[in-house]
Protein backbone atom coordinates (compact mmCIF):
# COMPACT_ATOMS: atom_id res chain seq x y z
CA UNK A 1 30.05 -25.99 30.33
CA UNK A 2 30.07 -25.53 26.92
CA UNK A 3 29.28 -22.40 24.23
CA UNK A 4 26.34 -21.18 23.64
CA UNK A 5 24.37 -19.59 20.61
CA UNK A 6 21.84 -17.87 19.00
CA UNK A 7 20.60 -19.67 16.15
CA UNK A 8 16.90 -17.91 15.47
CA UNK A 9 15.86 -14.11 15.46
CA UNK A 10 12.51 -13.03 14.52
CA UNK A 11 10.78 -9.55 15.26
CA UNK A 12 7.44 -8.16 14.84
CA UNK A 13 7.05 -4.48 13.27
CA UNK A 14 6.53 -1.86 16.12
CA UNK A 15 4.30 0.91 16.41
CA UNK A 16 1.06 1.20 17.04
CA UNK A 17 -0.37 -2.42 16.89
CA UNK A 18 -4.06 -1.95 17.00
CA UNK A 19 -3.80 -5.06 14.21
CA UNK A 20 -2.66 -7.77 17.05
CA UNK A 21 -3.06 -8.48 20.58
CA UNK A 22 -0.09 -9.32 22.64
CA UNK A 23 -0.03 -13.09 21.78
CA UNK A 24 -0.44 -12.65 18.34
CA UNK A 25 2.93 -9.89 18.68
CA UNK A 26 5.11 -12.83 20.35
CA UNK A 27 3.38 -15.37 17.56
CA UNK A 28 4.82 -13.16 14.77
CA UNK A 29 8.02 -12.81 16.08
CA UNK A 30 8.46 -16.57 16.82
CA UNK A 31 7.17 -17.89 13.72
CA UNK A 32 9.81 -15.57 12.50
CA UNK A 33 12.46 -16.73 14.30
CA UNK A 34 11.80 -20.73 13.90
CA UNK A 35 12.10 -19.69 10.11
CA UNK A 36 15.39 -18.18 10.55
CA UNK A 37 16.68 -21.11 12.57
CA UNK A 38 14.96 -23.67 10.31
CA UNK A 39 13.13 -25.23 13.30
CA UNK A 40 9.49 -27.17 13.85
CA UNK A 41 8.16 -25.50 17.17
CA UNK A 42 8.37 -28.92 18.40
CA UNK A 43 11.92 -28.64 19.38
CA UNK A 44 11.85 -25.93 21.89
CA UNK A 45 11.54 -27.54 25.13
CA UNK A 46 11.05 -24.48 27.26
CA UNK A 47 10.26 -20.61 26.73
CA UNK A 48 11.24 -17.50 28.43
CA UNK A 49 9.03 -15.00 27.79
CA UNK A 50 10.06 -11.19 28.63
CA UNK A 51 7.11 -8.53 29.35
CA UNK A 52 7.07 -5.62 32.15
CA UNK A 53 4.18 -6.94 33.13
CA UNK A 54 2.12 -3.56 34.63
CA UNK A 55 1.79 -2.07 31.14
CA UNK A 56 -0.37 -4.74 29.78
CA UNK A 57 -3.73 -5.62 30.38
CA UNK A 58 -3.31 -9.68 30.53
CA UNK A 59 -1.17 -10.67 34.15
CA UNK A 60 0.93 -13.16 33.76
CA UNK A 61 1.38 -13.17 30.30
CA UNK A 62 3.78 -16.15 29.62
CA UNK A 63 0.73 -18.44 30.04
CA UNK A 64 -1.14 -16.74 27.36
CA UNK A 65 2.06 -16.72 25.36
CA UNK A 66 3.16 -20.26 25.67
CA UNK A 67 -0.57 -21.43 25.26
CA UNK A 68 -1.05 -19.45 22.01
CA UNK A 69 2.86 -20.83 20.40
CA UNK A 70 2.12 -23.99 21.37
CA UNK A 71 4.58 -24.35 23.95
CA UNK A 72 2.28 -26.24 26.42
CA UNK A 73 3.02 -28.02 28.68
CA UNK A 74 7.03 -27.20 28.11
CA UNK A 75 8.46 -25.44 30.94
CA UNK A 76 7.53 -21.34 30.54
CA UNK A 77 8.26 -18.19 33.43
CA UNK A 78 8.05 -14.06 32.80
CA UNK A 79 11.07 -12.35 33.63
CA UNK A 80 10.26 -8.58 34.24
CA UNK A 81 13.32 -6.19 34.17
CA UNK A 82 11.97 -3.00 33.26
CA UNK A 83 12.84 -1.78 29.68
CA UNK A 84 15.91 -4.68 30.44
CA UNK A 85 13.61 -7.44 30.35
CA UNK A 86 14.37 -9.52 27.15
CA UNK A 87 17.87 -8.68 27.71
CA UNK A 88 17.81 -10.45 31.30
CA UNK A 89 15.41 -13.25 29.47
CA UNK A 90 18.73 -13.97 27.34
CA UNK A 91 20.98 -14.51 30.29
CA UNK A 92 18.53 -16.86 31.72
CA UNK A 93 18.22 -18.91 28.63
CA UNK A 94 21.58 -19.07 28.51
CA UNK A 95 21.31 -20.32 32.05
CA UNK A 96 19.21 -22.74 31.20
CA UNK A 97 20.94 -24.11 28.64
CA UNK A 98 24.72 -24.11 30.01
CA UNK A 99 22.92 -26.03 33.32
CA UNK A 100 21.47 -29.08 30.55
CA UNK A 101 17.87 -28.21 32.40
CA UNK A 102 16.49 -27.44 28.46
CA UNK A 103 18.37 -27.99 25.17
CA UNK A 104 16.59 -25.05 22.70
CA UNK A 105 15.21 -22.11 24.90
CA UNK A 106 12.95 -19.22 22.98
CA UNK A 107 13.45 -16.01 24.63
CA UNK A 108 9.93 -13.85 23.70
CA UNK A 109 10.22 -10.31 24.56
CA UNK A 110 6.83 -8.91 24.17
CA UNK A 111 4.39 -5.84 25.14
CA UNK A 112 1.35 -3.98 24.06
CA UNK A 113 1.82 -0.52 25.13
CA UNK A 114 -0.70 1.21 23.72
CA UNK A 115 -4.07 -0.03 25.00
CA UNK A 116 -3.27 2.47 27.87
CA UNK A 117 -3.52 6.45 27.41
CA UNK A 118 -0.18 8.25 27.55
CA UNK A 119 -1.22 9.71 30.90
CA UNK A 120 -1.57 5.77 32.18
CA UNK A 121 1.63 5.34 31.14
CA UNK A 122 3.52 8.22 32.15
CA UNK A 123 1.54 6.95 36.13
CA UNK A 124 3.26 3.77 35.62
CA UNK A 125 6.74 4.62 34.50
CA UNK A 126 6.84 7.25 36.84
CA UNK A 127 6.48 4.20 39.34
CA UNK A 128 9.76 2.99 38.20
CA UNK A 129 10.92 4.93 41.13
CA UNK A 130 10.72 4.20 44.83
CA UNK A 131 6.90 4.25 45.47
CA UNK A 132 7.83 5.51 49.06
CA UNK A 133 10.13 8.31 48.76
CA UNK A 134 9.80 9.16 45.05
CA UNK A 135 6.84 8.32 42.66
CA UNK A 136 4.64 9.93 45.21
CA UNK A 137 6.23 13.15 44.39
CA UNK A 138 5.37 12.97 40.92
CA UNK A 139 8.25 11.91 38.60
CA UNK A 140 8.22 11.10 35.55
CA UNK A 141 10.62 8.82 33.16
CA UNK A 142 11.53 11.94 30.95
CA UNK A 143 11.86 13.82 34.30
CA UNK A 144 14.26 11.32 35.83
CA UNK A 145 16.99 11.45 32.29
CA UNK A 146 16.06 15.10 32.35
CA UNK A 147 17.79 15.55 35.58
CA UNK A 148 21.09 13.11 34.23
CA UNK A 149 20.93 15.29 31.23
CA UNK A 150 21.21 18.78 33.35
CA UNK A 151 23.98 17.02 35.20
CA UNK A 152 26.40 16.45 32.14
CA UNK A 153 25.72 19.56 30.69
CA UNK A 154 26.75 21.65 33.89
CA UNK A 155 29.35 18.89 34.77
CA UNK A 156 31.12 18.47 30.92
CA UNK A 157 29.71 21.14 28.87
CA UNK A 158 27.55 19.22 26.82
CA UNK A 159 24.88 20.62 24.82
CA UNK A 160 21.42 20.43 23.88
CA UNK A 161 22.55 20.36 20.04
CA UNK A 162 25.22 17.22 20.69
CA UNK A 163 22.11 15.66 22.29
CA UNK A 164 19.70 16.19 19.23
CA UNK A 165 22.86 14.71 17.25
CA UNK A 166 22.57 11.31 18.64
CA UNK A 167 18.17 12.00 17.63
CA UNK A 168 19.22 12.45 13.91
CA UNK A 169 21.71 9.69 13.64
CA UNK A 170 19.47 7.25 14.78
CA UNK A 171 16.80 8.71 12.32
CA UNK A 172 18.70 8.24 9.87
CA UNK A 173 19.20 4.62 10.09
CA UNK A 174 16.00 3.79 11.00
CA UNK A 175 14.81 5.28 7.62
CA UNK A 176 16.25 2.07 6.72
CA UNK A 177 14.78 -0.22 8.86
CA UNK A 178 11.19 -1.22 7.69
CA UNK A 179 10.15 -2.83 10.97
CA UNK A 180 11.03 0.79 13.03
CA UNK A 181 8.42 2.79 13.99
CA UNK A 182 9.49 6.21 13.00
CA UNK A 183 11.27 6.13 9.32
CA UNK A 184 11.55 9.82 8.28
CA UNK A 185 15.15 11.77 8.86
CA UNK A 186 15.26 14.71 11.36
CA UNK A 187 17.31 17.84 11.42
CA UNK A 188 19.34 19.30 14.31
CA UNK A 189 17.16 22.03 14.10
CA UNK A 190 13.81 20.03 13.89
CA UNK A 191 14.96 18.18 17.17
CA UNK A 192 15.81 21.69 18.57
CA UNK A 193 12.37 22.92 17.80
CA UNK A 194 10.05 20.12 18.74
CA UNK A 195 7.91 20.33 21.61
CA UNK A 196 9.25 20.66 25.26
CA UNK A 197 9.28 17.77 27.57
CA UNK A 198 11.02 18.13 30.58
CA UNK A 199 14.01 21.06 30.21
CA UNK A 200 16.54 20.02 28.60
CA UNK A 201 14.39 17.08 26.83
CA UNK A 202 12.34 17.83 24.04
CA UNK A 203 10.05 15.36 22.43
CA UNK A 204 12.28 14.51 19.48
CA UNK A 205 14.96 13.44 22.46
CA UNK A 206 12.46 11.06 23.69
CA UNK A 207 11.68 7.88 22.32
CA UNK A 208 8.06 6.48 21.59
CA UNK A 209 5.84 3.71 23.38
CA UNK A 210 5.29 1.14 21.08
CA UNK A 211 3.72 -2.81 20.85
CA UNK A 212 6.03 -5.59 19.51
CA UNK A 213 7.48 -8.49 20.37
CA UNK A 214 11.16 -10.05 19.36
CA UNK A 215 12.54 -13.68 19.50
CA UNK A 216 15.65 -15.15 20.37
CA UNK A 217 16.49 -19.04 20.29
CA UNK A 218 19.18 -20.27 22.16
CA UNK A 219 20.93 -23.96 22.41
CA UNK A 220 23.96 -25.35 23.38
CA UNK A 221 27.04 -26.00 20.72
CA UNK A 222 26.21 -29.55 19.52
CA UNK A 223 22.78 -28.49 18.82
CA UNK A 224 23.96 -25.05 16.96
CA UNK A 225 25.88 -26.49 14.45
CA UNK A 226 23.62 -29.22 13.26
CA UNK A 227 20.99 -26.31 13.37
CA UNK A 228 23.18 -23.45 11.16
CA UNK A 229 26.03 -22.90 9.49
CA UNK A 230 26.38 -19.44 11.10
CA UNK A 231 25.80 -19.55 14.85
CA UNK A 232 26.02 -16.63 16.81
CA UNK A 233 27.97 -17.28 20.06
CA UNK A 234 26.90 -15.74 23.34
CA UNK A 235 30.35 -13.99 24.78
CA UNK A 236 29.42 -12.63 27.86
CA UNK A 237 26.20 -11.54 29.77
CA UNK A 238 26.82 -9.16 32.66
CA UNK A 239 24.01 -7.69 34.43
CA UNK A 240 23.59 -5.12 37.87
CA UNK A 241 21.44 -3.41 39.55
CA UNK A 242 21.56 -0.39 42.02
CA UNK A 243 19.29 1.57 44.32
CA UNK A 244 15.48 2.41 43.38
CA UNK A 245 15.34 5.57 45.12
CA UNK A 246 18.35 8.22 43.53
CA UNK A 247 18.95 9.17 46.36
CA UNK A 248 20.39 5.86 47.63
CA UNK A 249 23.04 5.94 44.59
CA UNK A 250 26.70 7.79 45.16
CA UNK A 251 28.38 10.26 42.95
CA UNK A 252 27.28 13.08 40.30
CA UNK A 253 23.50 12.31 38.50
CA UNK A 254 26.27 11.72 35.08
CA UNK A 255 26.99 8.66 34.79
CA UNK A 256 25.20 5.28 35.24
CA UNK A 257 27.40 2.90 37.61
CA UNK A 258 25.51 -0.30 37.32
CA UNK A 259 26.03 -0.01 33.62
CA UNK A 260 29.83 0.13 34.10
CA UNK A 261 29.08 -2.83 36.46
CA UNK A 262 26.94 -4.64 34.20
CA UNK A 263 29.72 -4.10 31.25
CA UNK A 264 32.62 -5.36 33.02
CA UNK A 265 31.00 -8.52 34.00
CA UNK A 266 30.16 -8.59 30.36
CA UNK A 267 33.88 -7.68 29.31
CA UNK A 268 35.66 -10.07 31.80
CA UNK A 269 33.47 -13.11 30.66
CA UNK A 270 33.91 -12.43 26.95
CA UNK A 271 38.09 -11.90 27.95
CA UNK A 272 37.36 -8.91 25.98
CA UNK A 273 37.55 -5.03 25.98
CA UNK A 274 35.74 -2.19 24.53
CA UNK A 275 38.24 -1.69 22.00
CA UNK A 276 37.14 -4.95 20.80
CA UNK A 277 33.68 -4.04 20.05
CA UNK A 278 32.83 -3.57 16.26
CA UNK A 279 29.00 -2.66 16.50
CA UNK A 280 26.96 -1.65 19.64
CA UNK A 281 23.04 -1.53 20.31
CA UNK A 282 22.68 0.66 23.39
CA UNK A 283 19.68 2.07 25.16
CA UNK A 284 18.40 5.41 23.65
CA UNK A 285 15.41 6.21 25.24
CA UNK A 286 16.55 9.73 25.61
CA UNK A 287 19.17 11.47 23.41
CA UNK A 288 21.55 11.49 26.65
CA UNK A 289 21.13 8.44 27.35
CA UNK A 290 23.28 7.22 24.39
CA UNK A 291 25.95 9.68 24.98
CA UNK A 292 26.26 8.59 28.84
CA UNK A 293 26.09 4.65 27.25
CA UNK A 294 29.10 5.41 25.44
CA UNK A 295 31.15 6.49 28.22
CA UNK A 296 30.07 4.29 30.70
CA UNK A 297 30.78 1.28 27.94
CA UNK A 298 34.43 2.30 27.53
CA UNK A 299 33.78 3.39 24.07
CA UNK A 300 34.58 7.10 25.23
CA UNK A 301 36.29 8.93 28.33
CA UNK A 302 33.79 10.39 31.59
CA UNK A 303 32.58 13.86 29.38
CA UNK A 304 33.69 12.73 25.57
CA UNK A 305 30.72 10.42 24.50
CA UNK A 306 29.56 14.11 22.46
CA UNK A 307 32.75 13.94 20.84
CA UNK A 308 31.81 10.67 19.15
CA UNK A 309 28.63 12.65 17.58
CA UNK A 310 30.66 15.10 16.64
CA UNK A 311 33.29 13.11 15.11
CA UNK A 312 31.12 10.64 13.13
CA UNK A 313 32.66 7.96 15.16
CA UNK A 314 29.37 5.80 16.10
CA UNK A 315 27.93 6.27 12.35
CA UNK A 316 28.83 3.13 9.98
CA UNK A 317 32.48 3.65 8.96
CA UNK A 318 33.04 4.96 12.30
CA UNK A 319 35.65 3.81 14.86
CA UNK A 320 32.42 2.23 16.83
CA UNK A 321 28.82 2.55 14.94
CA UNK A 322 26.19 2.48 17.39
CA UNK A 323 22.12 1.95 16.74
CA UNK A 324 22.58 1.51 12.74
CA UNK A 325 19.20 0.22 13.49
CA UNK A 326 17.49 3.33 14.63
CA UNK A 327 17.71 3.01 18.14
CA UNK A 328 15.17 2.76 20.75
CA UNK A 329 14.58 6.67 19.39
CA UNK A 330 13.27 5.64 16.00
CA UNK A 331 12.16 1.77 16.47
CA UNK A 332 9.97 2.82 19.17
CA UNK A 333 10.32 1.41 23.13
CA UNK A 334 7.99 -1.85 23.41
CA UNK A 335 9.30 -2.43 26.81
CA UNK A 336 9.59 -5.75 27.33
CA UNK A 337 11.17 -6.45 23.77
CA UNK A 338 13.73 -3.68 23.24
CA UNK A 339 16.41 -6.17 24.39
CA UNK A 340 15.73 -8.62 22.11
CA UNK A 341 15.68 -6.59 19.16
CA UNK A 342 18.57 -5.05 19.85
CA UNK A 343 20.11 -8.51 19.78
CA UNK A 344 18.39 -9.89 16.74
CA UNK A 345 20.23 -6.54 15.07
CA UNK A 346 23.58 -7.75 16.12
CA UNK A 347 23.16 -11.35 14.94
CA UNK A 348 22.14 -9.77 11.31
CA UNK A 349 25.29 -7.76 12.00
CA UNK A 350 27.24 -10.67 12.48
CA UNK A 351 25.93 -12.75 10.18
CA UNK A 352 26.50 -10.25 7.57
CA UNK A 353 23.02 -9.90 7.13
CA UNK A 354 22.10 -6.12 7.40
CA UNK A 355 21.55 -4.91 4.18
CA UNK A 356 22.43 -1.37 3.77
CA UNK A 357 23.58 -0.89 7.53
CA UNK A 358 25.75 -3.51 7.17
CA UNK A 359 29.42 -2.72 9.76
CA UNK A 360 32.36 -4.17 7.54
CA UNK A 361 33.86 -6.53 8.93
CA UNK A 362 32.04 -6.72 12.23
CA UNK A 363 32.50 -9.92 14.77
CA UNK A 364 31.77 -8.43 17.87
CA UNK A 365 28.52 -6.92 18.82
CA UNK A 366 27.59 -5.91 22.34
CA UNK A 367 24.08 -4.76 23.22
CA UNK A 368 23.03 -2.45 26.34
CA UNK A 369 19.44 -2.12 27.95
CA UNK A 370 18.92 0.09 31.51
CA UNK A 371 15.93 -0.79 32.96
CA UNK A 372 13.78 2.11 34.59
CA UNK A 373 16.03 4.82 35.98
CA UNK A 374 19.17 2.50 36.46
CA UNK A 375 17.70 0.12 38.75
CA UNK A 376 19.07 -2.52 35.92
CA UNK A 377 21.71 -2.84 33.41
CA UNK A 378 22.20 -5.77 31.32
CA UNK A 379 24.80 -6.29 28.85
CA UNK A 380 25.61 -8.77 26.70
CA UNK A 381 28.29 -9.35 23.90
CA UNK A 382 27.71 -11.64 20.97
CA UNK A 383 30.18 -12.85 18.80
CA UNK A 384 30.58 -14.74 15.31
């Protein structure tokens, strides 16, 4: 079995798409990433497109998809992981490819949030839990973290300003990217201030729906270098799940487990560590989130990940810079691509291609999506 790369990254801009229907999304972020890679659409031989499929109005949407690229007849299936979707998608191209069943796989991540209300939505995420024992109860996504969040503040002390910390780093950067959603700076106290969600989450903790798509090509290592002079090589790809209901999982609501799962399948196939690591893209729906990502990632000890905040450890010239990109929090949350844009990030990471968010020096990159409430965690670690 030989390597495998990355050789093509595209995204669309996310937001509020009213502009583009879902195929035209994937479209832009395709055309995009043939571009990048140099490629005719003739030499992908099989698609994987990535799309949580109850938030959109078209079923089945890889159909649609691969119709509209031009993929047809070529081998295309949806892979549906939650907000972990595109990130799975990735380890089954890479599947794909390391088996010789297709040569040059495009990974399309891809949703259209907002033709539903935000009631809709909040009915359907809420449904991310166990539709027996839980959803009919009435929880909600910002609910679920709200109750992780309570945990590591009673558990570790943590705060609701260290949370609104991780809000205005990630605000920051994404003033800088112009495909992000949100692109204006926040204050502590702004974040403190805005509206109430679900106690201790406040609505500049949460991140935003959003439409978009993002594109990934993937080939074996004859094919990459006859494609680019800068492949990105795929390290490791760990993924785990764990229980639907919470109250199937063990242990203290402060910590995810399958993401500590999901990372050291990650680590052991990339014969790396998180000391390793120079850039990380981690899943930031809610402020806490990040901070439990970095200790369940290695990056910090159980009850330190606010310590990195504090420390200016996870900003660029930090010991480990996390979401440079703006983060879930300021790109906005189009489900089923949020994996594959935070992968097309670390491939402009490491092929020094990041502008003014650029990591010095950075060869490893390792991205992290949960899906739902941690019914999925997929992690994957790139290197140059």
């Amino acid at each position: 079995m030989g390597r495998i790369a990355i050789v093509g990254v595209g995204q669309s801009k996310f937001g509020k798409r009213s502009d583009a229907s879902l195929r035209e999304l994937a479209f832009e972020a395709y055309s995009s990433a043939l571009d990048d890679a140099d490629l005719e659409s003739s030499a992908i031989d099989g698609s994987v497109v990535c799309s949580a499929t109850h938030y959109d109005k078209q079923r089945s949407p890889a159909g649609v998809v691969s119709e509209y690229l031009g993929l047809s007849p070529k081998p295309t299936f949806n892979v549906e992981a939650a907000c972990a979707s595109s990130a799975v998608g990735l380890r089954i191209a890479w599947s794909l490819v390391s088996s010789r069943l297709n040569e040059v796989v495009a990974v399309v991540g891809v949703q259209k949030m907002t033709e539903l209300s935000s009631g809709e939505i909040q009915e359907l995420m809420g449904r991310a839990g166990d539709v027996m024992w839980e959803s009919p109860f009435g929880t909600s996504m910002p609910a679920y973290y709200a109750m992780y969040a309570n945990a590591h503040m009673a558990r570790y002390g943590t705060t609701e300003e260290d949370m609104a910390r991780v809000t205005v780093k990630n605000r920051k950067y994404g003033a800088k990217n112009p495909q992000a959603m949100f692109q204006k700076p926040v204050t502590v106290e702004e974040v403190l201030k805005s509206r109430p969600v679900s106690k201790p989450l406040k609505m500049f903790d949460c991140c935003a729906n959003a439409d978009g798509a993002a594109c990934l090509i993937v080939t074996n290592s004859e094919r990459a270098r006859k494609i680019i002079d800068k492949p990105v090589w795929v390290a490791g790809v760990g993924l785990a799940s764990s229980p639907m209901s919470l109250a199937g999982r063990q242990g203290p609501l402060t910590s995810f487990e399958v993401t500590k799962n999901a990372a050291k399948s990650a680590y052991d196939m990339a014969r790396m560590g998180p000391t390793d690591v120079d850039v990380a893209e981690v899943h930031d729906s809610f402020s806490i989130t990040e901070i439990l990502n970095y200790e369940d990632l290695g990056f910090a000890k159980p009850g330190r990940g606010a310590r990195l905040l504090k420390d200016n450890e996870t900003e660029l010239g930090g010991k480990i810079p996390v979401n440079v990109d703006g983060g879930l929090i300021s790109k906005g949350h189009p489900v089923g691509a949020t994996g594959a844009s935070q992968i097309t990030s670390l491939v402009h990471q490491l092929r020094r291609e990041a502008g003014d968010v650029q990591v010095d020096g950075a060869k490893i990159g390792l991205a992290q999506n949960i899906g739902g409430i941690g019914m999925y965690s997929a992690v994957s670690i790139l290197r140059s």
